[in-house]
N, C-alpha and C. Protein backbone atom coordinates (compact mmCIF):
# COMPACT_ATOMS: atom_id res chain seq x y z
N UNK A 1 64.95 -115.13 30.01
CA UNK A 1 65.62 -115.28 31.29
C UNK A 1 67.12 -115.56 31.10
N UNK A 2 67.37 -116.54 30.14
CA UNK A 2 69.13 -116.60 30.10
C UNK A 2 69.48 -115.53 29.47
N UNK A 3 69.14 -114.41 28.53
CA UNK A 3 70.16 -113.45 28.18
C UNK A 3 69.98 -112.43 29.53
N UNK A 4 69.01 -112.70 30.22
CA UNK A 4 69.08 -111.62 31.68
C UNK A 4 70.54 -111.96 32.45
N UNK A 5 70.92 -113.26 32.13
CA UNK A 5 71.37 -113.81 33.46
C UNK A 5 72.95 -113.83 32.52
N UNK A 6 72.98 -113.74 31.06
CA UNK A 6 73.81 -113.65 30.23
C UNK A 6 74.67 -111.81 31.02
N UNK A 7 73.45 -111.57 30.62
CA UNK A 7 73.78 -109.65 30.37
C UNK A 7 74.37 -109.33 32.23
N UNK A 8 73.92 -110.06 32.70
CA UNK A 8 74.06 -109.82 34.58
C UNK A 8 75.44 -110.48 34.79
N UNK A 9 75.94 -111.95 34.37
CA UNK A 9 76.93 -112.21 34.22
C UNK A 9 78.50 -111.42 33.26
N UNK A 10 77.83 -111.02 32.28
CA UNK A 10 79.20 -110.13 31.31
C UNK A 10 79.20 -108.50 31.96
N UNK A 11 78.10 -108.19 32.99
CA UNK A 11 78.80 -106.51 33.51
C UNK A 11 79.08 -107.23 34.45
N UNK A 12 79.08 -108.19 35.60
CA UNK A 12 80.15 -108.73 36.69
C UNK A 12 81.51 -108.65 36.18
N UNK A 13 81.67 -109.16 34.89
CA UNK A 13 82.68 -109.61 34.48
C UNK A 13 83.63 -107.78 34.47
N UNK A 14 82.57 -107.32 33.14
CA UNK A 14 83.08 -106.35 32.79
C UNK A 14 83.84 -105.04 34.28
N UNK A 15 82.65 -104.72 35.04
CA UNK A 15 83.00 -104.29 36.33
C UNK A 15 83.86 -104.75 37.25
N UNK A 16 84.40 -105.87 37.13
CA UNK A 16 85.95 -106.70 37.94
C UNK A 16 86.96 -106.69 37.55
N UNK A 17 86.68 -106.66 36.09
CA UNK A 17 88.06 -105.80 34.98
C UNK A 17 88.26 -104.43 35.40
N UNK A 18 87.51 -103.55 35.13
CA UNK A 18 87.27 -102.09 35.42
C UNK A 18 87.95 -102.00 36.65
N UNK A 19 88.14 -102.62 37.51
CA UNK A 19 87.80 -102.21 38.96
C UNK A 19 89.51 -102.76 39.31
N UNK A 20 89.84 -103.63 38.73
CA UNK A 20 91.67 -104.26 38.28
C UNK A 20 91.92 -103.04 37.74
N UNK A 21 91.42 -102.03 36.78
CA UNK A 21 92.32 -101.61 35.88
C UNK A 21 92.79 -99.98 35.82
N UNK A 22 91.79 -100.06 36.85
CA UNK A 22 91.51 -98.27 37.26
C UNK A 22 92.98 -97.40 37.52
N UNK A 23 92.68 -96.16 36.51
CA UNK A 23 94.02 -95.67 36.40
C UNK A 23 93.93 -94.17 36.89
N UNK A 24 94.10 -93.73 37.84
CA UNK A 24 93.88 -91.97 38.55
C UNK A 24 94.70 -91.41 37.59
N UNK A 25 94.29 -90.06 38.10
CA UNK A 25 95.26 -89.03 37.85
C UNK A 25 95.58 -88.16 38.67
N UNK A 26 96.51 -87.36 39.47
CA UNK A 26 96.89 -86.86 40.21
C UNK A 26 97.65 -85.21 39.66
N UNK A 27 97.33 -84.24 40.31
CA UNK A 27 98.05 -82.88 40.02
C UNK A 27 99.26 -82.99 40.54
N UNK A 28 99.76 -83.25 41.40
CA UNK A 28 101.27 -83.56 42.16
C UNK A 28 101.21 -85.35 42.64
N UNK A 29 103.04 -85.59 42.13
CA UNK A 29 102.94 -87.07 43.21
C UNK A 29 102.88 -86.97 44.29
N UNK A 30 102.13 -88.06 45.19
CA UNK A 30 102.36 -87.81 46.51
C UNK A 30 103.53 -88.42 47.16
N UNK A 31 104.08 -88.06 48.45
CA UNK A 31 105.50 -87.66 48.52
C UNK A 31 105.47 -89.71 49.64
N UNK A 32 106.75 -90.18 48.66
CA UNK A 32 106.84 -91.53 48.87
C UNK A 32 107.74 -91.62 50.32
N UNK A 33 106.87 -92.75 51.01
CA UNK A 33 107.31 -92.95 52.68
C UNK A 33 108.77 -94.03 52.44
N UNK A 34 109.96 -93.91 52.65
CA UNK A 34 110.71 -94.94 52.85
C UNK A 34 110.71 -95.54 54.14
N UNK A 35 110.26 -97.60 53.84
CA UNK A 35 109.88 -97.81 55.12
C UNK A 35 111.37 -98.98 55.36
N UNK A 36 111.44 -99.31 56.56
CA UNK A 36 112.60 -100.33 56.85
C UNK A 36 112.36 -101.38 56.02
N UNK A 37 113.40 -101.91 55.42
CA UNK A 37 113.54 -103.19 54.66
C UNK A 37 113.12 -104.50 55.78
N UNK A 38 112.89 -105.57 55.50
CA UNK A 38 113.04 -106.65 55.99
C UNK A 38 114.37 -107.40 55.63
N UNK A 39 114.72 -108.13 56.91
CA UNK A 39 116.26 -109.03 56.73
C UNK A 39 115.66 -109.29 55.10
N UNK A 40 117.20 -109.61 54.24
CA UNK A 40 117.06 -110.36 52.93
C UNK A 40 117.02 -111.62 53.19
N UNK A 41 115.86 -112.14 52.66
CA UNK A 41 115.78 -114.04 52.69
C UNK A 41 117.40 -114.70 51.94
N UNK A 42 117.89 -114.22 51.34
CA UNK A 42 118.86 -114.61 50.56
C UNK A 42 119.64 -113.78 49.63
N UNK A 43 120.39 -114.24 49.65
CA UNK A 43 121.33 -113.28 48.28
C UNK A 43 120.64 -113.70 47.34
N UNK A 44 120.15 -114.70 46.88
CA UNK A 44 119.50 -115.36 45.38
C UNK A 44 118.64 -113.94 45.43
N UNK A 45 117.74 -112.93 46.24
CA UNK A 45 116.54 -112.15 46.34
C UNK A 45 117.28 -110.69 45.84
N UNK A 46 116.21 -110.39 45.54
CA UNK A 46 116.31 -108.86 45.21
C UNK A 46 115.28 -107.93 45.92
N UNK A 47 115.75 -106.54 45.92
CA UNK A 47 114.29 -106.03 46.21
C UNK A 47 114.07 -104.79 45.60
N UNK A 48 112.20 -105.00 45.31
CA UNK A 48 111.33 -104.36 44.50
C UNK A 48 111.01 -103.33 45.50
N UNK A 49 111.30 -101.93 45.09
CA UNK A 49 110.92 -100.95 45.36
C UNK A 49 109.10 -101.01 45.71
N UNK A 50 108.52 -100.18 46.49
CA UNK A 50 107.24 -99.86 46.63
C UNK A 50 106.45 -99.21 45.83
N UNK A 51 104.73 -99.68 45.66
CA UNK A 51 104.68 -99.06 44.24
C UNK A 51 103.26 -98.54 44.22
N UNK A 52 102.80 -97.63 43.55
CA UNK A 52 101.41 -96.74 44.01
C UNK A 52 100.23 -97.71 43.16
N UNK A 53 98.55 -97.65 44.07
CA UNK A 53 97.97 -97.97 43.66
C UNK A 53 96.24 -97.05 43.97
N UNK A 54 95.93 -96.77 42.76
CA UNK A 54 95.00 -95.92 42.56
C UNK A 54 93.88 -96.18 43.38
N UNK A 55 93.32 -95.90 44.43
CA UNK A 55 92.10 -96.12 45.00
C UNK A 55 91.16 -94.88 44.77
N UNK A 56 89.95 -95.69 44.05
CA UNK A 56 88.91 -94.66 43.10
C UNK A 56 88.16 -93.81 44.51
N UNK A 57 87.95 -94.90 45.56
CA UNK A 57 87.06 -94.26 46.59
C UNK A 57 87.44 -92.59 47.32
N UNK A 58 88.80 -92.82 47.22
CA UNK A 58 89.69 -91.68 47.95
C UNK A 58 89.78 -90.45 46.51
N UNK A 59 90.01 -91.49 45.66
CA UNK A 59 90.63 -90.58 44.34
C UNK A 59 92.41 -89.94 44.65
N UNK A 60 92.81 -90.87 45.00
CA UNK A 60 94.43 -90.64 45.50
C UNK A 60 94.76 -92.00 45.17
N UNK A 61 96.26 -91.72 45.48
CA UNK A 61 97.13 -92.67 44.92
C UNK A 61 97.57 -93.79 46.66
N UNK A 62 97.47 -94.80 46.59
CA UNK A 62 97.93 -94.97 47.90
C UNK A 62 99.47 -95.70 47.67
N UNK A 63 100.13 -95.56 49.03
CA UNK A 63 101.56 -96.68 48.55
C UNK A 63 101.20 -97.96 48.74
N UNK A 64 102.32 -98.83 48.08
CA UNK A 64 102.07 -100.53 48.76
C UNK A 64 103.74 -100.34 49.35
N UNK A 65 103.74 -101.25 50.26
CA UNK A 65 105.35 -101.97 50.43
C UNK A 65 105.94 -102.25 49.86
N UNK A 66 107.59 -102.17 49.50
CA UNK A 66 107.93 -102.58 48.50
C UNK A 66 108.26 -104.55 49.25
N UNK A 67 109.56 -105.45 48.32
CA UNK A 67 109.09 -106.57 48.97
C UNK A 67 110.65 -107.45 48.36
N UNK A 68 111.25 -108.02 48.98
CA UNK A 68 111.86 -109.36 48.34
C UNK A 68 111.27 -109.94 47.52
N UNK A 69 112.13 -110.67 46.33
CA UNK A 69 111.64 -111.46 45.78
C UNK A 69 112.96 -111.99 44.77
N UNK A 70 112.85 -113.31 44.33
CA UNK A 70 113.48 -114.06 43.48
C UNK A 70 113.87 -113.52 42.10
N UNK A 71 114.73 -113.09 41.47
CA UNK A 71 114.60 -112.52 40.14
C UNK A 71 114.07 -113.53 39.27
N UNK A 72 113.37 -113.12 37.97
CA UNK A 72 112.66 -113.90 37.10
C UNK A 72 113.71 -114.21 36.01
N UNK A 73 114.08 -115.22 35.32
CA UNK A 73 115.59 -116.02 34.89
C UNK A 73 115.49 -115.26 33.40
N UNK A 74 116.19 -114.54 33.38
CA UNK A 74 116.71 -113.48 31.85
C UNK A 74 115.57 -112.64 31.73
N UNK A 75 115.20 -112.04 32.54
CA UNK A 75 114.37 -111.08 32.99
C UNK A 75 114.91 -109.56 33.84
N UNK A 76 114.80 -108.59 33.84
CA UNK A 76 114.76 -107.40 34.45
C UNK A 76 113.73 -106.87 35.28
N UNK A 77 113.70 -106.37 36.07
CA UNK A 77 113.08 -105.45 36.85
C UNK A 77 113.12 -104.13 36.20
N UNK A 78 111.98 -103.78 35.69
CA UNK A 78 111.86 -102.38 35.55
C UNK A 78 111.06 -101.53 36.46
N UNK A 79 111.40 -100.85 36.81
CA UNK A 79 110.56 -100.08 37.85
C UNK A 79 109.40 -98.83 37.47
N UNK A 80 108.39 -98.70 38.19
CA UNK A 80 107.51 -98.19 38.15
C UNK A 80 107.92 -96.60 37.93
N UNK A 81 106.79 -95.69 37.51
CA UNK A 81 107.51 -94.41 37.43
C UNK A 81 106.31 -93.31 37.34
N UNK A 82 106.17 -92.66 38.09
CA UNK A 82 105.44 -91.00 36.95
C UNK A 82 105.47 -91.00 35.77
N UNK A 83 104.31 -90.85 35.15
CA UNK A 83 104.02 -90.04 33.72
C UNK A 83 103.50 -88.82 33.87
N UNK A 84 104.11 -88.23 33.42
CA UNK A 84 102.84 -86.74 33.06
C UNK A 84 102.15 -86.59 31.84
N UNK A 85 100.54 -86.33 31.68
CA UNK A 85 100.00 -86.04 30.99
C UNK A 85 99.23 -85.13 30.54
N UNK A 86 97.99 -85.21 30.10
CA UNK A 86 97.82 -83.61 29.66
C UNK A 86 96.23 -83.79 30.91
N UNK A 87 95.68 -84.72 31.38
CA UNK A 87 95.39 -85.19 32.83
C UNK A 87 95.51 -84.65 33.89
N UNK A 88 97.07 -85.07 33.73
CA UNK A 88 97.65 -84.99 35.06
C UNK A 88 98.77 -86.06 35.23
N UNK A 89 99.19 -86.23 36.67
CA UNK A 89 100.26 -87.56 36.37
C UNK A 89 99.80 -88.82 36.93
N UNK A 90 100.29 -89.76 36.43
CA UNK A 90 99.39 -91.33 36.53
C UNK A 90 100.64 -92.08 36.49
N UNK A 91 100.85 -93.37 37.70
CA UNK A 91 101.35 -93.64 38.12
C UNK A 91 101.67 -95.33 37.13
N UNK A 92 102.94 -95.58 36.71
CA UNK A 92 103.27 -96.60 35.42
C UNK A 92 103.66 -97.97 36.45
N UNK A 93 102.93 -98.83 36.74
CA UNK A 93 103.63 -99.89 37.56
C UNK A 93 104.99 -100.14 37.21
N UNK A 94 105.94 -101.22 38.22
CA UNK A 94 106.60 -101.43 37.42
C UNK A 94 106.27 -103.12 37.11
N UNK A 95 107.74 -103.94 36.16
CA UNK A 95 106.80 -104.96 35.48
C UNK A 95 108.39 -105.47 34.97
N UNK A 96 108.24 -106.65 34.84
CA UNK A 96 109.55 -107.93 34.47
C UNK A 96 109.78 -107.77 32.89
N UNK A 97 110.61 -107.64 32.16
CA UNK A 97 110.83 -107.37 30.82
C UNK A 97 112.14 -108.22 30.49
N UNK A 98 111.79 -109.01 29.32
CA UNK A 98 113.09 -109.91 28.73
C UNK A 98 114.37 -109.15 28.74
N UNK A 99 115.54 -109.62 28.91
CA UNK A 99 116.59 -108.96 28.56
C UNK A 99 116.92 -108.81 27.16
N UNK A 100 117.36 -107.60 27.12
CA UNK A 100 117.88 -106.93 25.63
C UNK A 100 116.92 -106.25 25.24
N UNK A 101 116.04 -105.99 25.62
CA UNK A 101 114.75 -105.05 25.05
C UNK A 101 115.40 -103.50 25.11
């Protein structure tokens, strides 16, 4: 009974990872909506472009909003991008990277 409940617990696990990590592929990008900014909370803020996220059910890429936010202290914004592969193209988040890299 506990390796049942072992083996039932590690594919929850495994399937919630999977399901975070899911990566499409697409024959063309789909064509990005520019939506109105919100007032800037502050000059201290920056803002992060909008950024695609794979929904398996559709099998398309959907947009998110992009958003204000605080810069991270000796950090960059790198932005998300198209890859092309031999697939298709799959969409690269973007993601905070030390400076000088």
């Amino acid at each position: 009974m506990k390796k049942l409940i072992f083996f039932i617990f590690l594919a929850g696990i495994l399937l919630s990872l999977y399901s975070c990590t899911a990566t499409g592929y697409v024959a063309s990008e789909p064509v990005y909506v520019d939506y109105a900014r919100p007032v800037r909370p502050s000059e201290l803020h920056i803002w992060i472009d909008g950024e695609w996220q794979y929904d398996r059910s559709h099998q398309a890429y959907v947009q998110k909003k992009g958003y204000w936010t605080k810069p991270n202290v000796g950090r960059d914004f790198i932005k998300g991008h198209w890859l092309e592969t031999s697939r298709g193209r799959t969409w690269v988040p973007g993601h905070w990277q030390k400076r000088g890299r």
